[in-house]
Protein backbone atom coordinates (compact mmCIF):
# COMPACT_ATOMS: atom_id res chain seq x y z
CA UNK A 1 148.18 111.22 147.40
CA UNK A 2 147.04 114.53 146.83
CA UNK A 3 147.28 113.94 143.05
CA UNK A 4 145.08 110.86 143.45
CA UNK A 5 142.41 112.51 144.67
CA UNK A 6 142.23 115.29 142.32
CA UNK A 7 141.98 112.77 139.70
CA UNK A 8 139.34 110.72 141.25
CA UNK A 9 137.26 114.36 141.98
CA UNK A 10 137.87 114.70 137.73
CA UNK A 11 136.41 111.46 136.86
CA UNK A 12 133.71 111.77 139.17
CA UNK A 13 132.62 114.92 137.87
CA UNK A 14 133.22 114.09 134.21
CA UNK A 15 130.66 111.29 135.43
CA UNK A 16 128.45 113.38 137.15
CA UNK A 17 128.31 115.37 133.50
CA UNK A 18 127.88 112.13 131.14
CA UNK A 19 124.78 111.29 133.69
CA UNK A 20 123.31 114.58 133.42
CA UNK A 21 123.76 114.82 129.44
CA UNK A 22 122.39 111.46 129.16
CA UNK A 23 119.62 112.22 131.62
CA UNK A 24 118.11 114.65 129.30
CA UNK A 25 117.61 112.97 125.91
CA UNK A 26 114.00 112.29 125.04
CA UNK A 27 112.50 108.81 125.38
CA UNK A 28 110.11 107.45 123.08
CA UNK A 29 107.73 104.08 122.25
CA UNK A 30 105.42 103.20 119.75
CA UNK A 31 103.38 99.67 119.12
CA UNK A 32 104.69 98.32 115.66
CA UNK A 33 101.88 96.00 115.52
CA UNK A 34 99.31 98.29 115.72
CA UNK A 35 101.40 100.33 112.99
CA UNK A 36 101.75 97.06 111.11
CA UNK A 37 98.22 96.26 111.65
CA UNK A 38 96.77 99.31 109.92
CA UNK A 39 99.19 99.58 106.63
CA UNK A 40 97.14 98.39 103.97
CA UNK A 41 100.39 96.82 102.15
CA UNK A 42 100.98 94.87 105.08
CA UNK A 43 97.54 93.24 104.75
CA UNK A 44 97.89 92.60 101.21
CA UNK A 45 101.19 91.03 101.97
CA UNK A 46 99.33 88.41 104.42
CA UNK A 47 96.59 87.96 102.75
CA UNK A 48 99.43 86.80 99.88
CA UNK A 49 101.42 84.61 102.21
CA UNK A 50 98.22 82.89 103.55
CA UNK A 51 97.36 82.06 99.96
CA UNK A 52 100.95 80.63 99.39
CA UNK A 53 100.54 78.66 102.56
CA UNK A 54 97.03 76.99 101.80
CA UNK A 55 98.66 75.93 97.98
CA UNK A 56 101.44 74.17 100.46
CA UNK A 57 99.76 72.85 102.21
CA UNK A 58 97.27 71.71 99.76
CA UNK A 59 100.45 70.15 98.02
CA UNK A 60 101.85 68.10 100.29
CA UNK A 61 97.97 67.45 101.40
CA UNK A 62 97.45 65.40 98.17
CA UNK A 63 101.28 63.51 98.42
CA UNK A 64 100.11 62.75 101.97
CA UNK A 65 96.78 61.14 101.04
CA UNK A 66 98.57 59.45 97.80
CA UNK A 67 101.29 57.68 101.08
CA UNK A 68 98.36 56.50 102.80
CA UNK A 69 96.47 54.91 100.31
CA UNK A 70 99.90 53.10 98.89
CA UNK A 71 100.31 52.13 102.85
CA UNK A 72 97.07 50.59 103.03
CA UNK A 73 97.65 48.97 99.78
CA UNK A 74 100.70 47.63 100.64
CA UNK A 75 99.15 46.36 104.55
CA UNK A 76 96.39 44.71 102.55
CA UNK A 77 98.92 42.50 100.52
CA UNK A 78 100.92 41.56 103.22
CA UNK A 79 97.69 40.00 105.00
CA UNK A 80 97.56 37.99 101.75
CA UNK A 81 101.45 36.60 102.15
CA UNK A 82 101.00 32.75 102.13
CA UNK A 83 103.68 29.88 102.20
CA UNK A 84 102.36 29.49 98.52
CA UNK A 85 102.62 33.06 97.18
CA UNK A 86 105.66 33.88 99.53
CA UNK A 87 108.01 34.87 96.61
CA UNK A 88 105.48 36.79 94.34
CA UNK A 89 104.04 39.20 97.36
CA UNK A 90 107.38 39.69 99.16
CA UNK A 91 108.47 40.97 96.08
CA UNK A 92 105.51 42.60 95.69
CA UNK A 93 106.10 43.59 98.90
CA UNK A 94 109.82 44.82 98.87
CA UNK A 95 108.82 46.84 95.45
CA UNK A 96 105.78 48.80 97.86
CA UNK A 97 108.20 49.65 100.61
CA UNK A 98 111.02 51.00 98.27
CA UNK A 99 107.94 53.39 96.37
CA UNK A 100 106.70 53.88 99.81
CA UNK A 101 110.43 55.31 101.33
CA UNK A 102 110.47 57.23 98.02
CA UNK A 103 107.35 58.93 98.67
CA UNK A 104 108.13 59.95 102.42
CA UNK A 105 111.51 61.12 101.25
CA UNK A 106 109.89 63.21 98.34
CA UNK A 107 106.99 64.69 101.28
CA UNK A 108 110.05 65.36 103.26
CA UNK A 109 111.29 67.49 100.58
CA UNK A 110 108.37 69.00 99.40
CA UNK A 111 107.51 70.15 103.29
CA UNK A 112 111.42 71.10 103.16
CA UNK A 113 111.18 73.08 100.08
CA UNK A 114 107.59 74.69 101.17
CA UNK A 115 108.98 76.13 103.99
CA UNK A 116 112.12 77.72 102.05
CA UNK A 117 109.50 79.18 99.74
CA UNK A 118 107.42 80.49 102.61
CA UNK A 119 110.22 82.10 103.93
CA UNK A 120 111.22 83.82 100.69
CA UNK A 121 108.33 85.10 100.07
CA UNK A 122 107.58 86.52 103.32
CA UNK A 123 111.18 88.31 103.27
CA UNK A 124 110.38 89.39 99.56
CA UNK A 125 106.58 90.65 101.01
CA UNK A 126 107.87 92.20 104.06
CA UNK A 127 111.33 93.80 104.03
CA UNK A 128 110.08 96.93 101.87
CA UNK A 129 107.45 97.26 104.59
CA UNK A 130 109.87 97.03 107.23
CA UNK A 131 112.30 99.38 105.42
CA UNK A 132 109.89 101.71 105.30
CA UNK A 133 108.67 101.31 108.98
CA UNK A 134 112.41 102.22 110.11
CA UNK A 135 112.37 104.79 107.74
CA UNK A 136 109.54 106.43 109.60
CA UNK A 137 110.27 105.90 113.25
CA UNK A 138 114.08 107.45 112.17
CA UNK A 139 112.62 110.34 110.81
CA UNK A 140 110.12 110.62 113.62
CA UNK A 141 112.65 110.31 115.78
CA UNK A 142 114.86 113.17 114.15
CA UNK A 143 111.43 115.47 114.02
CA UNK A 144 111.07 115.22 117.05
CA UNK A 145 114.36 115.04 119.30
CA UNK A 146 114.39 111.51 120.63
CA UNK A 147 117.25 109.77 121.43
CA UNK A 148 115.53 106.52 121.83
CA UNK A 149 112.23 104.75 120.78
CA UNK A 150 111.30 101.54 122.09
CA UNK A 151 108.73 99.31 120.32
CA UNK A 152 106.17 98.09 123.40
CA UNK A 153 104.62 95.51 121.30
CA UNK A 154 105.78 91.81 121.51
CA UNK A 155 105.80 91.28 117.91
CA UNK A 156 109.61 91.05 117.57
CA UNK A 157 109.93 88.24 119.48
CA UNK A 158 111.91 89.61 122.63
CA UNK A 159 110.56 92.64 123.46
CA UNK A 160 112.66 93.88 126.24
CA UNK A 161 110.93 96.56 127.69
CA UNK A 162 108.63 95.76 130.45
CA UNK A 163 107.40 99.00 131.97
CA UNK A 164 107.43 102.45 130.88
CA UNK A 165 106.50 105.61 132.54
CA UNK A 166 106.31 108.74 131.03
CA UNK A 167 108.06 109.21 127.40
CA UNK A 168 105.85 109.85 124.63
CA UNK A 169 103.79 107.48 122.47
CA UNK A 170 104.56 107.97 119.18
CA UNK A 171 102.57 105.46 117.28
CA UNK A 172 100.52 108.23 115.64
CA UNK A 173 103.28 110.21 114.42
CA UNK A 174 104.80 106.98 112.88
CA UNK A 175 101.29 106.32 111.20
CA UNK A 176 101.49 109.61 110.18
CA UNK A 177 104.50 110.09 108.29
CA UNK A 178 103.46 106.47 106.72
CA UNK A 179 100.68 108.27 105.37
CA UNK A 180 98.36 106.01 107.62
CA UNK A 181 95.18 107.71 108.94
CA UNK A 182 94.90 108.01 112.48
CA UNK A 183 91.21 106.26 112.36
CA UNK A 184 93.05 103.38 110.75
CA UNK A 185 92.48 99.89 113.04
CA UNK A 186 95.02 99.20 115.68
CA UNK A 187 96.09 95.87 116.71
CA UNK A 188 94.54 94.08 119.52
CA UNK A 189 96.86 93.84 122.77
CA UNK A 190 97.35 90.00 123.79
């Protein structure tokens, strides 16, 4: 018994230490959009996506328009299907739908294959950037002691921190050691 509790007095204070190391590293955030928001390659790289995006669109725009006028065509001959001309225009008829299915497939594709592009380009555009975001919140983070820095923005997606009290916003020094100036824009919060 006695040897029970001596153990359970070691792990508690072995606890008691790990809560009192861990209470003392530094806490950190910083707002990656604003960061984002004010690197002038980051611009440039949506201003380049948003170009890609309206030739797309423009794209599959024009097959669109090209479906709709061969589906109107086609509705307009079948009004025209008579117990005379029953053989000719169902042919007719059966020819339209097959170009028709063609066409949706090939839009289907083409929206398919615009997206794929979209998506490589925006990784191609955007992962130096982020590499080089990382880079500075690391260093940052080494500079200055921190054991943790949580982004506060909701850019990522799932931002998981809700509140924060006290820690230190270091947004600046990020922008800093990006060789941002301070006076640059910052994002606007939504």
């Amino acid at each position: 018994m006695r040897k029970l509790i001596n153990v359970f007095f070691v792990a508690a204070g072995l606890m008691f230490t790990a809560n009192v190391a861990s209470a003392q590293q530094k806490v950190a955030h910083l707002d990656s959009e604003a960061i984002f928001a004010s690197m002038p390659e980051a611009k440039t790289a949506t201003a380049t996506l948003d170009a890609l995006k309206k030739q797309k669109e423009a794209e599959i725009g024009k097959m669109q328009t090209e479906y709709g006028t061969k589906y109107d065509a086609a509705v307009a001959k079948n009004k025209t299907l008579s117990e005379a001309n029953k053989e000719v225009v169902g042919k007719e008829l059966q020819t339209m739908g097959a170009e028709l299915e063609d066409m949706k497939k090939r839009i289907g594709e083409a929206t398919e294959k615009a997206q794929q592009d979209m998506g490589a380009k925006q990784a191609e555009l955007l992962a130096p950037l982020n590499n080089r975001f990382v880079t500075a919140v690391k260093a940052v983070a080494k500079e200055k002691g921190y054991a943790y820095i949580f982004d506060i923005s909701a850019q990522q997606g799932a931002n998981n921190l809700l509140a924060w009290e006290g820690g230190d916003d270091v947004t600046a020094a990020v922008k800093t050691k990006l060789g941002i100036s301070a006076s640059a824009p910052a994002a606007t919060k939504k």
